[in-house]
PDB file of N, CA and C in Angstrom:
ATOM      1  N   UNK A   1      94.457   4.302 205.811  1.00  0.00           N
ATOM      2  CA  UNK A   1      95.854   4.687 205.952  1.00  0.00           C
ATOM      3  C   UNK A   1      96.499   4.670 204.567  1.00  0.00           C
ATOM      4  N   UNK A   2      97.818   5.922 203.987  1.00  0.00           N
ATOM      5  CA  UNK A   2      97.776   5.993 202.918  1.00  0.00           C
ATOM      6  C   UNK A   2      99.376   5.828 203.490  1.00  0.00           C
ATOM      7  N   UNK A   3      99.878   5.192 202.324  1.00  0.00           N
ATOM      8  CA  UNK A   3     101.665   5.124 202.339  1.00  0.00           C
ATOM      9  C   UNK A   3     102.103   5.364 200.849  1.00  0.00           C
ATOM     10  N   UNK A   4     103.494   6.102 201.458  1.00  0.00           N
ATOM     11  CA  UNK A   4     104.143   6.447 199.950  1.00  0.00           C
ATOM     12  C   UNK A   4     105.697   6.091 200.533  1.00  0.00           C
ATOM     13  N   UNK A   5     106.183   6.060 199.245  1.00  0.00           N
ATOM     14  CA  UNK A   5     107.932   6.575 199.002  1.00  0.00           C
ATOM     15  C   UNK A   5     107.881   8.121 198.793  1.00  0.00           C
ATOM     16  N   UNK A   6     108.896   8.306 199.334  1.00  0.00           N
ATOM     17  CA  UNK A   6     109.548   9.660 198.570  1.00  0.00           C
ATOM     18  C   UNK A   6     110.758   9.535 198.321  1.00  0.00           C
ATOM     19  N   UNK A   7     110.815   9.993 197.160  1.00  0.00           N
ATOM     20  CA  UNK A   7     112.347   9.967 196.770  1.00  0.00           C
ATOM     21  C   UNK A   7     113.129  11.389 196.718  1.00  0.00           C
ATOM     22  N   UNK A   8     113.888  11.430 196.953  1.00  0.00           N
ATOM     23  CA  UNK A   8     114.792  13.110 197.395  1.00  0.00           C
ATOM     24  C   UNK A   8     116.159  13.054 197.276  1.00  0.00           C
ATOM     25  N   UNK A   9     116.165  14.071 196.130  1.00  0.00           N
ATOM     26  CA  UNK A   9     117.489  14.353 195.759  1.00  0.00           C
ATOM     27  C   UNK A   9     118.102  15.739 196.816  1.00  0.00           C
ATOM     28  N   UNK A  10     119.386  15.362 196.847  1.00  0.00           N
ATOM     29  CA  UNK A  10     119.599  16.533 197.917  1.00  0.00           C
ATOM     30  C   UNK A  10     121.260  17.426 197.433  1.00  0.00           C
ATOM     31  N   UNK A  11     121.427  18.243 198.118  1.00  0.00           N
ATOM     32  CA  UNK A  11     122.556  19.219 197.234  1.00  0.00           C
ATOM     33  C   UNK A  11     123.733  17.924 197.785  1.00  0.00           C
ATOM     34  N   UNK A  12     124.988  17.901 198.020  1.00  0.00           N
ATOM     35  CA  UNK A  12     126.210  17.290 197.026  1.00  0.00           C
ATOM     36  C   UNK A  12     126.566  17.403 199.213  1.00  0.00           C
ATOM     37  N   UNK A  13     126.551  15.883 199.425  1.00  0.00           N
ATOM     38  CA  UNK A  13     126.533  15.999 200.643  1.00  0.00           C
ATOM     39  C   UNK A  13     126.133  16.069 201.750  1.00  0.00           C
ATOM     40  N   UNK A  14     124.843  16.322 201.345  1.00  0.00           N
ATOM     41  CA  UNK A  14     123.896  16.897 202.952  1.00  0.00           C
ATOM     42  C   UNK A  14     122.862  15.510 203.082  1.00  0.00           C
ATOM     43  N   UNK A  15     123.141  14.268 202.154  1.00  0.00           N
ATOM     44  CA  UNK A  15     122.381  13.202 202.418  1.00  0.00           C
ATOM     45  C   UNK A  15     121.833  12.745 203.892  1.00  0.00           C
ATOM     46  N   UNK A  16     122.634  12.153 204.450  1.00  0.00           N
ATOM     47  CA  UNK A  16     122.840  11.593 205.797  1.00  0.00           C
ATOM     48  C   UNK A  16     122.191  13.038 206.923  1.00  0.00           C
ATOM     49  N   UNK A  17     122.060  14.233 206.576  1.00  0.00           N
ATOM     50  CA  UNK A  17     121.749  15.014 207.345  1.00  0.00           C
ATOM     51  C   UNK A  17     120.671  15.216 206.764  1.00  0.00           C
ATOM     52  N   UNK A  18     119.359  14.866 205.832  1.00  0.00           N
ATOM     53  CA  UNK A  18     118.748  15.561 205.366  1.00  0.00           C
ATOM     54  C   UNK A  18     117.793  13.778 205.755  1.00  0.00           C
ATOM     55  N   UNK A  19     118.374  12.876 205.605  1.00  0.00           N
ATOM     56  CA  UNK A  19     117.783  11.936 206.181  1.00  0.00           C
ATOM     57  C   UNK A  19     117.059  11.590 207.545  1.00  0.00           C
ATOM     58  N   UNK A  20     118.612  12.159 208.169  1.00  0.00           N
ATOM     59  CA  UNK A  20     118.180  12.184 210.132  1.00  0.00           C
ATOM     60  C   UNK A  20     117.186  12.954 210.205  1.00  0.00           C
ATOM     61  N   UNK A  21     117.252  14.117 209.633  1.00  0.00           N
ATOM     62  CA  UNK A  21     116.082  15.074 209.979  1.00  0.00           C
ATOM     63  C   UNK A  21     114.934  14.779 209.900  1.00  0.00           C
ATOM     64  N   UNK A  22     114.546  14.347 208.444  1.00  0.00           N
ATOM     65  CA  UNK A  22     113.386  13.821 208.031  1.00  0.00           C
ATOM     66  C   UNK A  22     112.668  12.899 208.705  1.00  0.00           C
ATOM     67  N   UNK A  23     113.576  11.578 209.281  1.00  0.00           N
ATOM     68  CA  UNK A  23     113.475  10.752 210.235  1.00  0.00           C
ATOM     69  C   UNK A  23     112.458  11.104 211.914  1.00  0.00           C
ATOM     70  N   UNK A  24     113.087  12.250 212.150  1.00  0.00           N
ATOM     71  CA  UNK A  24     112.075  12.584 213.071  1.00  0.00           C
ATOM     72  C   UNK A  24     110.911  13.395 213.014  1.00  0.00           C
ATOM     73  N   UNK A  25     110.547  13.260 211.501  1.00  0.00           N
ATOM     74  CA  UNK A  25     109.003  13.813 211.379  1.00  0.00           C
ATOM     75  C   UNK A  25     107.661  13.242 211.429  1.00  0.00           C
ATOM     76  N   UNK A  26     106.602  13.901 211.712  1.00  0.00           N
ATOM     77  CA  UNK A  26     105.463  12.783 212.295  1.00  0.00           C
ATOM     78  C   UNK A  26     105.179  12.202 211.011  1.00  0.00           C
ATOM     79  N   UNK A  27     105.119  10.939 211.200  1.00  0.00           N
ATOM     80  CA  UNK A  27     104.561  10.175 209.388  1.00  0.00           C
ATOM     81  C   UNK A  27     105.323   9.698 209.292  1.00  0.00           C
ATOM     82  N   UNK A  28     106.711   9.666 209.391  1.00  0.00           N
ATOM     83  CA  UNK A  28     107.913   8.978 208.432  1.00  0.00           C
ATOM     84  C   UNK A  28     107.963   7.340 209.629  1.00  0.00           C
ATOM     85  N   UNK A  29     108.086   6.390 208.896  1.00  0.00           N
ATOM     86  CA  UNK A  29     108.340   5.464 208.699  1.00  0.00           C
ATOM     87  C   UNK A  29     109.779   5.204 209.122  1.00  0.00           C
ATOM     88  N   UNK A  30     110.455   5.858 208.086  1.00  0.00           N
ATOM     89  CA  UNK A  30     111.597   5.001 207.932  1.00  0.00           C
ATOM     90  C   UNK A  30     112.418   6.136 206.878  1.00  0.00           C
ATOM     91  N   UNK A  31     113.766   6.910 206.806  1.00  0.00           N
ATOM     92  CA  UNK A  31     114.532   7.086 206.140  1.00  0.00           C
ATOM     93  C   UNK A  31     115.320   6.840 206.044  1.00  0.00           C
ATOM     94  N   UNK A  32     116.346   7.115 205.038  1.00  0.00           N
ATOM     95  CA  UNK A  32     117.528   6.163 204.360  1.00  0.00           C
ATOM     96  C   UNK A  32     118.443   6.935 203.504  1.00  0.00           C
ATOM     97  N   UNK A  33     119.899   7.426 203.968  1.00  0.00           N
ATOM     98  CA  UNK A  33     120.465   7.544 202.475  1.00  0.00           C
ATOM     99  C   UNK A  33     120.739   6.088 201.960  1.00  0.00           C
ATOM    100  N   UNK A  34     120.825   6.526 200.460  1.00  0.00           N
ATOM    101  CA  UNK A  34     121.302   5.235 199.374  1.00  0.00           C
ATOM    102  C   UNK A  34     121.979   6.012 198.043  1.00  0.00           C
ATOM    103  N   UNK A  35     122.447   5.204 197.173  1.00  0.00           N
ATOM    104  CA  UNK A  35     123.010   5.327 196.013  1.00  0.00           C
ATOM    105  C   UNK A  35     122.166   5.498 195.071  1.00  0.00           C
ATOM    106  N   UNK A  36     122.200   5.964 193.929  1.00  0.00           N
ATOM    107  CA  UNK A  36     121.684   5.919 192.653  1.00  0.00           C
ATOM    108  C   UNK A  36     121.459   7.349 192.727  1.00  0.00           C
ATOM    109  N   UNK A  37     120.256   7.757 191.755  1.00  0.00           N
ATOM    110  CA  UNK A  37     119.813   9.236 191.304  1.00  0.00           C
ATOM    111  C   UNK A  37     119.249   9.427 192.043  1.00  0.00           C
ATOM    112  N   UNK A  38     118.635   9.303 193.554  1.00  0.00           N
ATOM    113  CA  UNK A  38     118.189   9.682 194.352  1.00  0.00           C
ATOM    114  C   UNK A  38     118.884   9.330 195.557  1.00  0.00           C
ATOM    115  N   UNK A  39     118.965  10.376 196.284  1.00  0.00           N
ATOM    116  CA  UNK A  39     120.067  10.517 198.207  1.00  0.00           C
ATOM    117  C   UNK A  39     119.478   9.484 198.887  1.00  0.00           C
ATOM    118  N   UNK A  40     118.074  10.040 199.069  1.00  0.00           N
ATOM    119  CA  UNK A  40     117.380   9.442 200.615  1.00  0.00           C
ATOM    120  C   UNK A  40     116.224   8.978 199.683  1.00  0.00           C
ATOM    121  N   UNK A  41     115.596   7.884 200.677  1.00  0.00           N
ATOM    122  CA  UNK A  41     114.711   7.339 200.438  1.00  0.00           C
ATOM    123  C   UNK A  41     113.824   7.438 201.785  1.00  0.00           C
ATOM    124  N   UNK A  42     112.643   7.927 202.143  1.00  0.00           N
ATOM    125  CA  UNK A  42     111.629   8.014 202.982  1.00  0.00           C
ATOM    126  C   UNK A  42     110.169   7.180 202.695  1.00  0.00           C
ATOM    127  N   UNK A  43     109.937   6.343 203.899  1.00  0.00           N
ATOM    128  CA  UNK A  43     108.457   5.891 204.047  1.00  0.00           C
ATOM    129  C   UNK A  43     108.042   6.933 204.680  1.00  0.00           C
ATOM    130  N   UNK A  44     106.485   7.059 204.131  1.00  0.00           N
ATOM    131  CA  UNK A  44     105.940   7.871 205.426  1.00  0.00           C
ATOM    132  C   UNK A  44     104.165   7.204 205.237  1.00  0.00           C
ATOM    133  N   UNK A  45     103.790   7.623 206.525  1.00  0.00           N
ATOM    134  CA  UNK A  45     102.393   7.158 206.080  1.00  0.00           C
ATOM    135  C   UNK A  45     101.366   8.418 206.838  1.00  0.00           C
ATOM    136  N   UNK A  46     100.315   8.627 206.744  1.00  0.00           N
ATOM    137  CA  UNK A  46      98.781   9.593 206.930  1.00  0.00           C
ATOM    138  C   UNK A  46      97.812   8.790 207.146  1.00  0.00           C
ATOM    139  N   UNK A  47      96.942   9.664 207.100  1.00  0.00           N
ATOM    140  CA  UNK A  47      95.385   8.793 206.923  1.00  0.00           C
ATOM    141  C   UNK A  47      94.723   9.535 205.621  1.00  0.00           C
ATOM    142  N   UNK A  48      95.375  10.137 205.142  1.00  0.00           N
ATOM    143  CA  UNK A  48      94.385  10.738 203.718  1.00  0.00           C
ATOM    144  C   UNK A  48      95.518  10.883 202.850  1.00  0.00           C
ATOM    145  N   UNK A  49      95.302  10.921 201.327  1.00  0.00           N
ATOM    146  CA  UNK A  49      95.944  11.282 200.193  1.00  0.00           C
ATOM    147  C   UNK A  49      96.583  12.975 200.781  1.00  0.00           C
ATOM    148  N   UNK A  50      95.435  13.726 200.956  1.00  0.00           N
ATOM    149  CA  UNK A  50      95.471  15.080 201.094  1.00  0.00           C
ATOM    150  C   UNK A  50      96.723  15.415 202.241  1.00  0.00           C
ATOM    151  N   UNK A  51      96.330  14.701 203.408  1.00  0.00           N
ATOM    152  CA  UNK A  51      97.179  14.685 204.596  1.00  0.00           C
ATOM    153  C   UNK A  51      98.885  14.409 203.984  1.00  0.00           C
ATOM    154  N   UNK A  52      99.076  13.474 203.522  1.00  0.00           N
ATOM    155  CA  UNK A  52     100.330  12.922 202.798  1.00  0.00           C
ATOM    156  C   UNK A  52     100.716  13.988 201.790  1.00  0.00           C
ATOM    157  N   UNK A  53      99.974  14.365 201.489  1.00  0.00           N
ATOM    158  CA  UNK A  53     100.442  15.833 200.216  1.00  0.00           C
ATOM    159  C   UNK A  53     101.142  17.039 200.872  1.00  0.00           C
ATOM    160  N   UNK A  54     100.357  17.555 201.918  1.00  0.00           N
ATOM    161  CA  UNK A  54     100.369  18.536 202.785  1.00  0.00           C
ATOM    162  C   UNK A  54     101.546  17.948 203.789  1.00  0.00           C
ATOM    163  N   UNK A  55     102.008  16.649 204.382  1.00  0.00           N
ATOM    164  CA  UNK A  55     103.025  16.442 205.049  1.00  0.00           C
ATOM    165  C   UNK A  55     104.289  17.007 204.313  1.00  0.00           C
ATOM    166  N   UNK A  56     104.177  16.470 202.976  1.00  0.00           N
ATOM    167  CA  UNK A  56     105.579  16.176 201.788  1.00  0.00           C
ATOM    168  C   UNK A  56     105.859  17.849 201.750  1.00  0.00           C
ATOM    169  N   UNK A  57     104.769  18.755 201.220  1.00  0.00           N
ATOM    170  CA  UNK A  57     104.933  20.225 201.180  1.00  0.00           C
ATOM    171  C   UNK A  57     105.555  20.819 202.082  1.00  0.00           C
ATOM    172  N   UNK A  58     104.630  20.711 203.164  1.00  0.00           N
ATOM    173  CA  UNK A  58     104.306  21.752 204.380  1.00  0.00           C
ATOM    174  C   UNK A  58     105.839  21.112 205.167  1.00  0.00           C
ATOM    175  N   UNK A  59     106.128  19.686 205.267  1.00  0.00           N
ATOM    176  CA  UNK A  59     107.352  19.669 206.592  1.00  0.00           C
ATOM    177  C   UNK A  59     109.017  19.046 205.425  1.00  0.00           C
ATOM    178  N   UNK A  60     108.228  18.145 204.600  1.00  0.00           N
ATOM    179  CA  UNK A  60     109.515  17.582 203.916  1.00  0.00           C
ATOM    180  C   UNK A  60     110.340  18.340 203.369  1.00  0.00           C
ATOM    181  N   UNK A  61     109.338  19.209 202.394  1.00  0.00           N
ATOM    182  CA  UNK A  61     110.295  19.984 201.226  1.00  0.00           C
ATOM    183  C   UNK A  61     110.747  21.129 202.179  1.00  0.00           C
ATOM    184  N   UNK A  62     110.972  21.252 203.319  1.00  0.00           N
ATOM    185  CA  UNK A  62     111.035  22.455 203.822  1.00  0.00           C
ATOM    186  C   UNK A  62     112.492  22.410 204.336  1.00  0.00           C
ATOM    187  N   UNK A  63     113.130  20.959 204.837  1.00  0.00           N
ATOM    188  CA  UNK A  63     113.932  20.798 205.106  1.00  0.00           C
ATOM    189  C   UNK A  63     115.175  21.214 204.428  1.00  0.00           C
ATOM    190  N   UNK A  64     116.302  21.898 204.996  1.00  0.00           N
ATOM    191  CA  UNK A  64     117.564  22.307 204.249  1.00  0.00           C
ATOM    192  C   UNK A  64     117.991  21.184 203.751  1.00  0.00           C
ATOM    193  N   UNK A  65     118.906  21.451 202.199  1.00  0.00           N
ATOM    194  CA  UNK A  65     119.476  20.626 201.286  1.00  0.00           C
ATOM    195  C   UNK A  65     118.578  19.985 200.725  1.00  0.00           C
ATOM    196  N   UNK A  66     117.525  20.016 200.713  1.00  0.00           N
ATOM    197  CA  UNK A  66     116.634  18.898 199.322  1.00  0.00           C
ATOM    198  C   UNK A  66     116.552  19.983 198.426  1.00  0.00           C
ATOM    199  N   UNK A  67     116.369  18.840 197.089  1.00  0.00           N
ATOM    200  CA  UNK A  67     116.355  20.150 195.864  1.00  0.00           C
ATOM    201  C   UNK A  67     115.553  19.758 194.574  1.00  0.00           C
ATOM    202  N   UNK A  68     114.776  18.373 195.191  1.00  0.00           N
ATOM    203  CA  UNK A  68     113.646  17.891 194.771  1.00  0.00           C
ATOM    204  C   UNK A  68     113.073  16.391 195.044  1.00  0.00           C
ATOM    205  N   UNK A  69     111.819  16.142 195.175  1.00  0.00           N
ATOM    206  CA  UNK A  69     110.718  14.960 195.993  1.00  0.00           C
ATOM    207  C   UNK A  69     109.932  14.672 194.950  1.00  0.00           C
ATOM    208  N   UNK A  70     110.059  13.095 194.728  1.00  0.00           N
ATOM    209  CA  UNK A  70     109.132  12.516 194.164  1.00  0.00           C
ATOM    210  C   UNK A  70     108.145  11.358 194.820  1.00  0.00           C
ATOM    211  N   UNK A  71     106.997  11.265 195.346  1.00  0.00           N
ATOM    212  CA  UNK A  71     106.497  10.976 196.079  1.00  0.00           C
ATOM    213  C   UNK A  71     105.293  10.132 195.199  1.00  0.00           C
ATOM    214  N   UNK A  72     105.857   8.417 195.546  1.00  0.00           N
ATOM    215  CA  UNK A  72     105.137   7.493 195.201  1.00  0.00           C
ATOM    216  C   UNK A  72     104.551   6.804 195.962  1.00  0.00           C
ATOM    217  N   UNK A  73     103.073   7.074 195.783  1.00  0.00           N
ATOM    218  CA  UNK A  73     101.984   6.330 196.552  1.00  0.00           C
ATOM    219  C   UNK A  73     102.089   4.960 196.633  1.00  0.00           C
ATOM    220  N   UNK A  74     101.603   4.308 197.495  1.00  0.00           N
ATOM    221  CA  UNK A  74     101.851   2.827 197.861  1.00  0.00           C
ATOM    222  C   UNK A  74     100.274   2.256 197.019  1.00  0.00           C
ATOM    223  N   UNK A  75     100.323   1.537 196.334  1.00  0.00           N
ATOM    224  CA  UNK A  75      98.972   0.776 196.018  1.00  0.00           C
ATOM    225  C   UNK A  75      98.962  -0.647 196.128  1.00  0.00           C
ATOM    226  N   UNK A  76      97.645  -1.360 196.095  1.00  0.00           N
ATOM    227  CA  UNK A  76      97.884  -2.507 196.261  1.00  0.00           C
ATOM    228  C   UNK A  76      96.929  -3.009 195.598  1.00  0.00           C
ATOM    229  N   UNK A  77      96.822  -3.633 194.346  1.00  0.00           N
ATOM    230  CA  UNK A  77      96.462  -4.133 193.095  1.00  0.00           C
ATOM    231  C   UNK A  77      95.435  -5.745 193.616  1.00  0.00           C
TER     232      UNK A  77
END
């Protein structure tokens, strides 16, 4: 099982709606608007690197109002 953050900046407003949405996608964990240089904050988890790549592409970035995803893998040292 692979887990990441994503971090997502979104246009001037559409936080809280770009969150809910995300929220009900298969994988996600957990979303969040918050403060700072990034809107929302999303867990999500897969079973492959590849799978988690192809989620973030194929369903995240697809969503209206994001306008960029940075997607940090979970490791454990």
């Amino acid at each position: 099982m692979v887990q990441a953050y994503i971090l997502i900046q979104t246009e001037v407003g559409k936080a809280s709606t770009v969150a809910e949405t995300i929220s009900e996608l298969p994988g996600v964990i957990q979303a969040e608007d918050v403060t700072g240089p990034y809107d929302v904050i999303v867990r999500a988890q897969s079973d492959t690197v590849d799978e988690l790549g192809r989620m973030v592409v194929a369903r995240v970035q697809q969503v209206d109002g994001i306008t960029r995803t940075l997607t940090c893998p979970v490791v454990h040292l």
